[in-house]
C-alpha atoms as a PDB file:
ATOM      1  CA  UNK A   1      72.694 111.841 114.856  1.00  0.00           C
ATOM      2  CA  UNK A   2      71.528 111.226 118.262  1.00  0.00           C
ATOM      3  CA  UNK A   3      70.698 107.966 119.565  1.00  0.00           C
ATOM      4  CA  UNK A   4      67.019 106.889 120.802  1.00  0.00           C
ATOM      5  CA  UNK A   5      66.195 104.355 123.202  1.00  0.00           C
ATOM      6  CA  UNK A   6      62.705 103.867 124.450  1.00  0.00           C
ATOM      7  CA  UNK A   7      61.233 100.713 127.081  1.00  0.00           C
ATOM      8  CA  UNK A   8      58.337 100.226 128.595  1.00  0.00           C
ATOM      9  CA  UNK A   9      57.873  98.807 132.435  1.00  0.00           C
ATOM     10  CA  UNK A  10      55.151  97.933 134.152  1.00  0.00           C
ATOM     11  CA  UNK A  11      54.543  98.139 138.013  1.00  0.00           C
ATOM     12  CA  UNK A  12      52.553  95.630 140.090  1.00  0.00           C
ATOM     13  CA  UNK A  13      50.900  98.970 141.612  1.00  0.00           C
ATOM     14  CA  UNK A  14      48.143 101.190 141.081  1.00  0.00           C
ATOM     15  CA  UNK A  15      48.818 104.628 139.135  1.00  0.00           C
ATOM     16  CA  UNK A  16      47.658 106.464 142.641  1.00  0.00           C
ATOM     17  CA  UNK A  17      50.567 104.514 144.606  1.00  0.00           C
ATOM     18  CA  UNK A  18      52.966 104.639 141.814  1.00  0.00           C
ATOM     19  CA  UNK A  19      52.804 108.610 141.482  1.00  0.00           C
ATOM     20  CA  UNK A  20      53.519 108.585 145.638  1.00  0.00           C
ATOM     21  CA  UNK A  21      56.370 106.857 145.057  1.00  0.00           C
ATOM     22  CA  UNK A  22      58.070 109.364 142.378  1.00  0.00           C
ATOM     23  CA  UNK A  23      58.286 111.524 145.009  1.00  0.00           C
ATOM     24  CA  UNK A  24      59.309 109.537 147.539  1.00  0.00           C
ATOM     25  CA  UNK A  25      61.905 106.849 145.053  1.00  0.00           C
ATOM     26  CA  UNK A  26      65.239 108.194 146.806  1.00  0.00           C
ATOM     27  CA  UNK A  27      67.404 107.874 148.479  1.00  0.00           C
ATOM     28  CA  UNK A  28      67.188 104.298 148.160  1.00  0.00           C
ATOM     29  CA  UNK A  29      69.981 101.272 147.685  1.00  0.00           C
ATOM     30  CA  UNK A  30      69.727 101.121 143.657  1.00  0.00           C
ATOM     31  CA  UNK A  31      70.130 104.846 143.403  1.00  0.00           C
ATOM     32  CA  UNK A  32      73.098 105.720 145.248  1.00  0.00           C
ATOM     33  CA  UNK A  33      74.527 107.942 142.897  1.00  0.00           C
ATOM     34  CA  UNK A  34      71.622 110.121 143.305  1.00  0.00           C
ATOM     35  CA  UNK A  35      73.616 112.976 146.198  1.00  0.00           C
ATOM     36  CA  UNK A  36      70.351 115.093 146.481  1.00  0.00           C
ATOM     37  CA  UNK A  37      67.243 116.649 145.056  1.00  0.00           C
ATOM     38  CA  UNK A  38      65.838 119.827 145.597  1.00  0.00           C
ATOM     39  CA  UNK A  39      62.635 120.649 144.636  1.00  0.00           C
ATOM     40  CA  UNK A  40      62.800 124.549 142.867  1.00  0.00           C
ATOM     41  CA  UNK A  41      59.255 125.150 142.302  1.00  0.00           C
ATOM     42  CA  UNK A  42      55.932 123.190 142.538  1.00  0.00           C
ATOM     43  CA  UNK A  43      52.737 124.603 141.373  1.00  0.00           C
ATOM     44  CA  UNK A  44      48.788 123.849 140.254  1.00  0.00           C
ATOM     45  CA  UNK A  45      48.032 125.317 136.805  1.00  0.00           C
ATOM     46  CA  UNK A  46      44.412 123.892 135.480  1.00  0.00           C
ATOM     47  CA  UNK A  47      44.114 121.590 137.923  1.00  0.00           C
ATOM     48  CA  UNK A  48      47.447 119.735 137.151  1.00  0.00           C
ATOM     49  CA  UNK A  49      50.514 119.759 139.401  1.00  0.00           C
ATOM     50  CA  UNK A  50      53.554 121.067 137.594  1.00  0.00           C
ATOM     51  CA  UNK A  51      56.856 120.816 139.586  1.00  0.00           C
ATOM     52  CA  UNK A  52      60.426 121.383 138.985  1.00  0.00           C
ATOM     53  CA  UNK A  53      63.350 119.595 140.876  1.00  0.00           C
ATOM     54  CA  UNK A  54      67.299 119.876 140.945  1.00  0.00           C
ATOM     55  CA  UNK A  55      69.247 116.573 140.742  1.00  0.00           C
ATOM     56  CA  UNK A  56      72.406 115.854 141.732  1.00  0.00           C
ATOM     57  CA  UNK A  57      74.476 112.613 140.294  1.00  0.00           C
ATOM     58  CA  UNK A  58      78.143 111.386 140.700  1.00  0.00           C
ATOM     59  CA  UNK A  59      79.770 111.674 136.925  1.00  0.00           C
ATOM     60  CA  UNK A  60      81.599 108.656 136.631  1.00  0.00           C
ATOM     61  CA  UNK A  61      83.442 107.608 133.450  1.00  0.00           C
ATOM     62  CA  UNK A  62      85.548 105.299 131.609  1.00  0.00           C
ATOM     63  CA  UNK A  63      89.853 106.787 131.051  1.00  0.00           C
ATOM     64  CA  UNK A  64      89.191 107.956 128.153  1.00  0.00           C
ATOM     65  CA  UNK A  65      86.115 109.968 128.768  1.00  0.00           C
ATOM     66  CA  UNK A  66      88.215 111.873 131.582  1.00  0.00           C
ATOM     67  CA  UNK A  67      89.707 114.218 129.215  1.00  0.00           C
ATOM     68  CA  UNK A  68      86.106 115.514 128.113  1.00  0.00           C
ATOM     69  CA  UNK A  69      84.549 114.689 131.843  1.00  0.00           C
ATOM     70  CA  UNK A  70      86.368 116.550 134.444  1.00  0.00           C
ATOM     71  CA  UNK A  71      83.327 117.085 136.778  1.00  0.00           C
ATOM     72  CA  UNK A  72      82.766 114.872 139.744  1.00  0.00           C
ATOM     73  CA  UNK A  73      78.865 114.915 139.681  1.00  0.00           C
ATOM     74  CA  UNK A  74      76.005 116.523 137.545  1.00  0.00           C
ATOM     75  CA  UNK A  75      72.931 118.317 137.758  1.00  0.00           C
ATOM     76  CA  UNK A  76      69.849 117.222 136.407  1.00  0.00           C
ATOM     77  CA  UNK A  77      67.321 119.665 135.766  1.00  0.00           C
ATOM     78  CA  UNK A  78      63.560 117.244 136.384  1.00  0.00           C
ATOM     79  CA  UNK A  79      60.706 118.811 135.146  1.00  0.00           C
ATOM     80  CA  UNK A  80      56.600 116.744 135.631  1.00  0.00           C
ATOM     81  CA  UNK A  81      52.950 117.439 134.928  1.00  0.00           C
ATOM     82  CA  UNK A  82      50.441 115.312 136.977  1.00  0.00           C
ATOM     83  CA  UNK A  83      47.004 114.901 135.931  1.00  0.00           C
ATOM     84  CA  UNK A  84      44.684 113.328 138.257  1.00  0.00           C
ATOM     85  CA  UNK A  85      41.972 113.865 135.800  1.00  0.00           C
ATOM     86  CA  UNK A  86      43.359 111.694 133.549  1.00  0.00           C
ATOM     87  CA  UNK A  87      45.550 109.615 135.460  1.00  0.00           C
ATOM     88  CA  UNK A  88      48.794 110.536 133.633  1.00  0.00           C
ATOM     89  CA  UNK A  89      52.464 111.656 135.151  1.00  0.00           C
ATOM     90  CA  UNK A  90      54.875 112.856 132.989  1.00  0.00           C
ATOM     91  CA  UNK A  91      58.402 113.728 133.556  1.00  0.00           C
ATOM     92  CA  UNK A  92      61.258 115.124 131.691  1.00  0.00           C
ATOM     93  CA  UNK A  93      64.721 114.861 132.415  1.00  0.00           C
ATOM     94  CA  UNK A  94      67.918 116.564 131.473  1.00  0.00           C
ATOM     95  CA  UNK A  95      71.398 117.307 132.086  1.00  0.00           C
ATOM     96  CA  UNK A  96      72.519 120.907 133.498  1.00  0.00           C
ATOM     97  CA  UNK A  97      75.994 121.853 131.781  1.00  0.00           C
ATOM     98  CA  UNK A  98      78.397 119.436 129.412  1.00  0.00           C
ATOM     99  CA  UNK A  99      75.366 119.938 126.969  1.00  0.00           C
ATOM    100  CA  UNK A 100      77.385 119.847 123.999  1.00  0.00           C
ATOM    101  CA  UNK A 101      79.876 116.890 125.322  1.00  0.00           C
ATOM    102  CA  UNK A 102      76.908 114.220 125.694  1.00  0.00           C
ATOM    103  CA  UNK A 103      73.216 116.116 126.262  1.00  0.00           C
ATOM    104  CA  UNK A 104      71.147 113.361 127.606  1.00  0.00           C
ATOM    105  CA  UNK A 105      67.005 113.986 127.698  1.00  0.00           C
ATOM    106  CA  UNK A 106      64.626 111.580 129.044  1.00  0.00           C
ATOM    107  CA  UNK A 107      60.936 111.551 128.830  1.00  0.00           C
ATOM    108  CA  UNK A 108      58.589 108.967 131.179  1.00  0.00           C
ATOM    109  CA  UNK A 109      55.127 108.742 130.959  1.00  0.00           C
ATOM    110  CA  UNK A 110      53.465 106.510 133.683  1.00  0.00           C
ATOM    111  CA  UNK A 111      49.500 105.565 132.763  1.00  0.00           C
ATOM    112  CA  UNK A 112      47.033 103.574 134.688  1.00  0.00           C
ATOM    113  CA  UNK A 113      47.206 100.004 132.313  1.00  0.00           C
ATOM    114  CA  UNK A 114      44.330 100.126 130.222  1.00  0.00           C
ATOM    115  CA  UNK A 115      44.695  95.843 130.064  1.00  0.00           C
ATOM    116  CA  UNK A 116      45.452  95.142 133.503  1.00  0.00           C
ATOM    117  CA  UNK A 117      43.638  96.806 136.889  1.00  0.00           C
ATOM    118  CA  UNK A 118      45.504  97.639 139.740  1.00  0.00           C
ATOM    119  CA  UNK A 119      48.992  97.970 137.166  1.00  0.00           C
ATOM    120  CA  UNK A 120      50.666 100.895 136.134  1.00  0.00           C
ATOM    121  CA  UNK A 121      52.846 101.472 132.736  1.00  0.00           C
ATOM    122  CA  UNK A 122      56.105 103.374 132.407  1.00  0.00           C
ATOM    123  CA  UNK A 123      57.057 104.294 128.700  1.00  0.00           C
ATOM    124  CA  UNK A 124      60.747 105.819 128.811  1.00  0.00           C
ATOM    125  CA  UNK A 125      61.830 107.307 126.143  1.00  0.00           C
ATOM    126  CA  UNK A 126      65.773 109.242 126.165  1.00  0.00           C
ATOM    127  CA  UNK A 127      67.587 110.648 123.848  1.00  0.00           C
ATOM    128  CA  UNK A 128      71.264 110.984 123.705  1.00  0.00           C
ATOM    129  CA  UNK A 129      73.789 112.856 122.168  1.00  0.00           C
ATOM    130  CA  UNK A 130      77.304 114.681 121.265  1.00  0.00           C
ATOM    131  CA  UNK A 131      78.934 118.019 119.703  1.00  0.00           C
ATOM    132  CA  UNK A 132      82.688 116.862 120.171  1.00  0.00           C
ATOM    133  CA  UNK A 133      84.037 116.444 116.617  1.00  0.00           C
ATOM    134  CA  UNK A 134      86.072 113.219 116.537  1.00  0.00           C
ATOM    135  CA  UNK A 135      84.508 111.690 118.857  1.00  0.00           C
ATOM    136  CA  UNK A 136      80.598 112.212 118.745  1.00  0.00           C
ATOM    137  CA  UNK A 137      79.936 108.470 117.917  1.00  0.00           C
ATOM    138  CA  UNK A 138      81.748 106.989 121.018  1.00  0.00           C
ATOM    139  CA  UNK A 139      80.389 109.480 123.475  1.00  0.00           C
ATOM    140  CA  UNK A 140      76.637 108.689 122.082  1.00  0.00           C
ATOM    141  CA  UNK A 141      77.065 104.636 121.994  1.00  0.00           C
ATOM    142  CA  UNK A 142      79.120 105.260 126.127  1.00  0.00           C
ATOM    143  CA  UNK A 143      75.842 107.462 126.816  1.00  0.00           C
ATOM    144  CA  UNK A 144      73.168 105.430 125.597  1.00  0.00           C
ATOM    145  CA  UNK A 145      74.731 102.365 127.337  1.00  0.00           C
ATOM    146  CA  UNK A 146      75.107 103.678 130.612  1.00  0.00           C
ATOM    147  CA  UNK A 147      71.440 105.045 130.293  1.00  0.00           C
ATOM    148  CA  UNK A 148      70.295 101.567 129.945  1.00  0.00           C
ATOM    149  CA  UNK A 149      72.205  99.977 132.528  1.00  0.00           C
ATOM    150  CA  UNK A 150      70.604 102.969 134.843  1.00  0.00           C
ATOM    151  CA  UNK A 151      67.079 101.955 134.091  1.00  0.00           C
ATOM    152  CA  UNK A 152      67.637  98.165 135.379  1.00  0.00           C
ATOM    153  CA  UNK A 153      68.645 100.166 138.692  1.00  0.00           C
ATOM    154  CA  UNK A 154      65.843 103.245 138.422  1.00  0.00           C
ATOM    155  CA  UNK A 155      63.365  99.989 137.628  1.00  0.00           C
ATOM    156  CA  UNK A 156      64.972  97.891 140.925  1.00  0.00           C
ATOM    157  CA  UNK A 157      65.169 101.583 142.959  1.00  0.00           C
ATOM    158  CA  UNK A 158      61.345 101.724 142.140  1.00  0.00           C
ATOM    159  CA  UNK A 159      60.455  98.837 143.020  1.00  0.00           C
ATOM    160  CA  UNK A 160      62.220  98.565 146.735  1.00  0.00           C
ATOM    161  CA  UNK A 161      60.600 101.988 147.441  1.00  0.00           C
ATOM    162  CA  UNK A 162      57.386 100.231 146.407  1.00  0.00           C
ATOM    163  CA  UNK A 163      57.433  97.341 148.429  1.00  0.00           C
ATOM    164  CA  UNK A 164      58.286  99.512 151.581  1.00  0.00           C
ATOM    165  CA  UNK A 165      55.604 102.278 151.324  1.00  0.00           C
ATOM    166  CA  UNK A 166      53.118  99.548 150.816  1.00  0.00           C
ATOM    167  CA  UNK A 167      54.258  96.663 152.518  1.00  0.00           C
ATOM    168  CA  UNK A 168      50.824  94.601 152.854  1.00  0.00           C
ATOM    169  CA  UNK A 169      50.628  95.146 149.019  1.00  0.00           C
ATOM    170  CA  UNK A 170      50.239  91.892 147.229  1.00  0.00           C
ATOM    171  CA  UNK A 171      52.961  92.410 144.991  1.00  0.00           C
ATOM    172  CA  UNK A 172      55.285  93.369 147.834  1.00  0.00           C
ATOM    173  CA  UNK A 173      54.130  90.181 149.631  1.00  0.00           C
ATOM    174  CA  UNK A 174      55.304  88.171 147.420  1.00  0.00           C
ATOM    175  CA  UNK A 175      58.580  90.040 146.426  1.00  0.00           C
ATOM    176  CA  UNK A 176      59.528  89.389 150.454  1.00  0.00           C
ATOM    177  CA  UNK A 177      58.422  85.514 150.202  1.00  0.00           C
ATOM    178  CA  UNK A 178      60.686  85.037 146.514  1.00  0.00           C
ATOM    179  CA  UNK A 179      63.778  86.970 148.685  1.00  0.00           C
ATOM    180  CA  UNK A 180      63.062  84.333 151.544  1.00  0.00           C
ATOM    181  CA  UNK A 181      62.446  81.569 149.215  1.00  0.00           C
ATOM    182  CA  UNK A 182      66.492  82.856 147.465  1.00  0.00           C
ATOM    183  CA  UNK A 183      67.748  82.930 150.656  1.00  0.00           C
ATOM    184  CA  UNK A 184      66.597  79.560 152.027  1.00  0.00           C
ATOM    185  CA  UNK A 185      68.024  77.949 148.507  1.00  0.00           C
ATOM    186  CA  UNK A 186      71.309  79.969 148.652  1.00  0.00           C
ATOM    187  CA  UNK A 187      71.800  77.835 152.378  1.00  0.00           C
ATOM    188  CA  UNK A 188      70.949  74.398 151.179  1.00  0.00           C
ATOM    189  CA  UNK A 189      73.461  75.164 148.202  1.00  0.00           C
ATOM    190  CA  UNK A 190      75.854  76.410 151.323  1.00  0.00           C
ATOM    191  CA  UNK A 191      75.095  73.141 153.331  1.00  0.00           C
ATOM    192  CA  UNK A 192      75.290  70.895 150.486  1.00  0.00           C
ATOM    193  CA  UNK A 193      78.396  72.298 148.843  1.00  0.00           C
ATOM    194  CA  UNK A 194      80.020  71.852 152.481  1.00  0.00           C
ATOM    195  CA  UNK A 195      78.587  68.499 153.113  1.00  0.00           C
ATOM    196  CA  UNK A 196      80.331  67.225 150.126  1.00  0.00           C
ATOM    197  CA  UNK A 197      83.165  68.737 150.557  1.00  0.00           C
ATOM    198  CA  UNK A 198      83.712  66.995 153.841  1.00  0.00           C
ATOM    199  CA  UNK A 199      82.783  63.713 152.777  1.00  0.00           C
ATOM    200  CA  UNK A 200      85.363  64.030 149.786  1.00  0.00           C
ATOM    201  CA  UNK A 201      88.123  64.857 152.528  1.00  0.00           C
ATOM    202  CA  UNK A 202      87.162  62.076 154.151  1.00  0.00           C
ATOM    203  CA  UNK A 203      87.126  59.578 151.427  1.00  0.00           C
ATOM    204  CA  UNK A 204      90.393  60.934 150.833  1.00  0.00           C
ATOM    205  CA  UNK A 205      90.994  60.496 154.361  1.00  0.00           C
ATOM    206  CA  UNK A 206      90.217  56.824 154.409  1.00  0.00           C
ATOM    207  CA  UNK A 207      91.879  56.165 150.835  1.00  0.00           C
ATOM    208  CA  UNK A 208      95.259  57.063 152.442  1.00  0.00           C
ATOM    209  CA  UNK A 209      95.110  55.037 155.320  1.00  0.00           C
ATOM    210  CA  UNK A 210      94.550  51.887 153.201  1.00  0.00           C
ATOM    211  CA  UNK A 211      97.275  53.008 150.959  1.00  0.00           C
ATOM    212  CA  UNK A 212      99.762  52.995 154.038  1.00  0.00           C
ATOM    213  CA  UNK A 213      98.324  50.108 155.606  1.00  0.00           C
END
């Protein structure tokens, strides 16, 4: 039985600037084993966008998925429907070849919030699974963690594309003053760490010149 994971995310941006970014999300330091993206086709049908895009992905895996995994990278066939009219992008998502070894399919739908102005929702929902008798189960629970460990970096990916299409945005604002406000505690840690350390060689220092004397 395949395994389902779904999780919801929601971006300090509006819907409008959210849906820029999609298009614009790589290449960018979270994603780097995104090699390249092609778009196939892109048309409007009834007034929504529908567009098709080739992915490309490094295939990394644990020893014992080599045997099954021989491929370097993987294509990801990316398929969305934008609605302006009602303010809704969906995408769908899935792998291009080792179908029946793990066949991974991901849906996102990205909404306006209905709760909070100026916010946009992601609902991700993926399914994964395996055809290799034997070994079905551990190929499944390898997939569906890896997927999840990728959406902490699609989510972080997102967000740094975010902050530096719209960098006068007030979430972006503060995203730069809490990396200033990290890097200005990480020093005083540095300082104080190597303050103490040199008054503790010191005190050492002293101690053994009163032993000896």
């Amino acid at each position: 039985m395949a395994k389902y994971y779904e999780n919801m995310t929601t971006f300090n941006y509006s819907w409008e600037q959210v849906t820029q970014c999609f298009w614009n999300r790589y290449p960018n330091p979270f994603s780097t084993h995104v090699l390249s993206e092609d778009t196939v086709c892109r048309e409007i049908r009834n007034g929504k966008l529908h567009s098709k895009r080739l992915l490309t992905k490094t295939n990394r895996v644990p020893k014992w998925g080599e045997r099954f995994f021989k491929a370097k990278s993987v294509n990801i066939l990316e398929e969305s429907v934008l609605d302006p009219q009602e303010r809704v992008l969906v995408t769908y998502t899935r792998n291009i070849g080792f179908n029946k070894i793990m066949n991974v399919v991901e849906k996102v739908t990205y909404r306006a919030s209905p709760d909070h102005p100026g916010k946009t929702v992601a609902v991700r929902s993926a399914w994964v699974d395996s055809s290799v008798f034997g070994f079905a189960t551990a190929i499944r629970a390898f997939g569906l963690d890896r997927f999840k460990k990728n959406c902490a970096k699609t989510v972080d990916g997102f967000n740094f594309v975010l902050h530096h299409m719209f960098p006068n945005h007030p979430a972006s604002l503060l995203a730069v003053a809490q990396q200033h406000h990290t890097k200005s505690h990480k020093i005083k840690e540095a300082a104080k760490n190597a303050s103490e350390h040199v008054k503790a060689q010191a005190e050492q220092f002293v101690q053994n010149i009163a032993v000896k004397g």
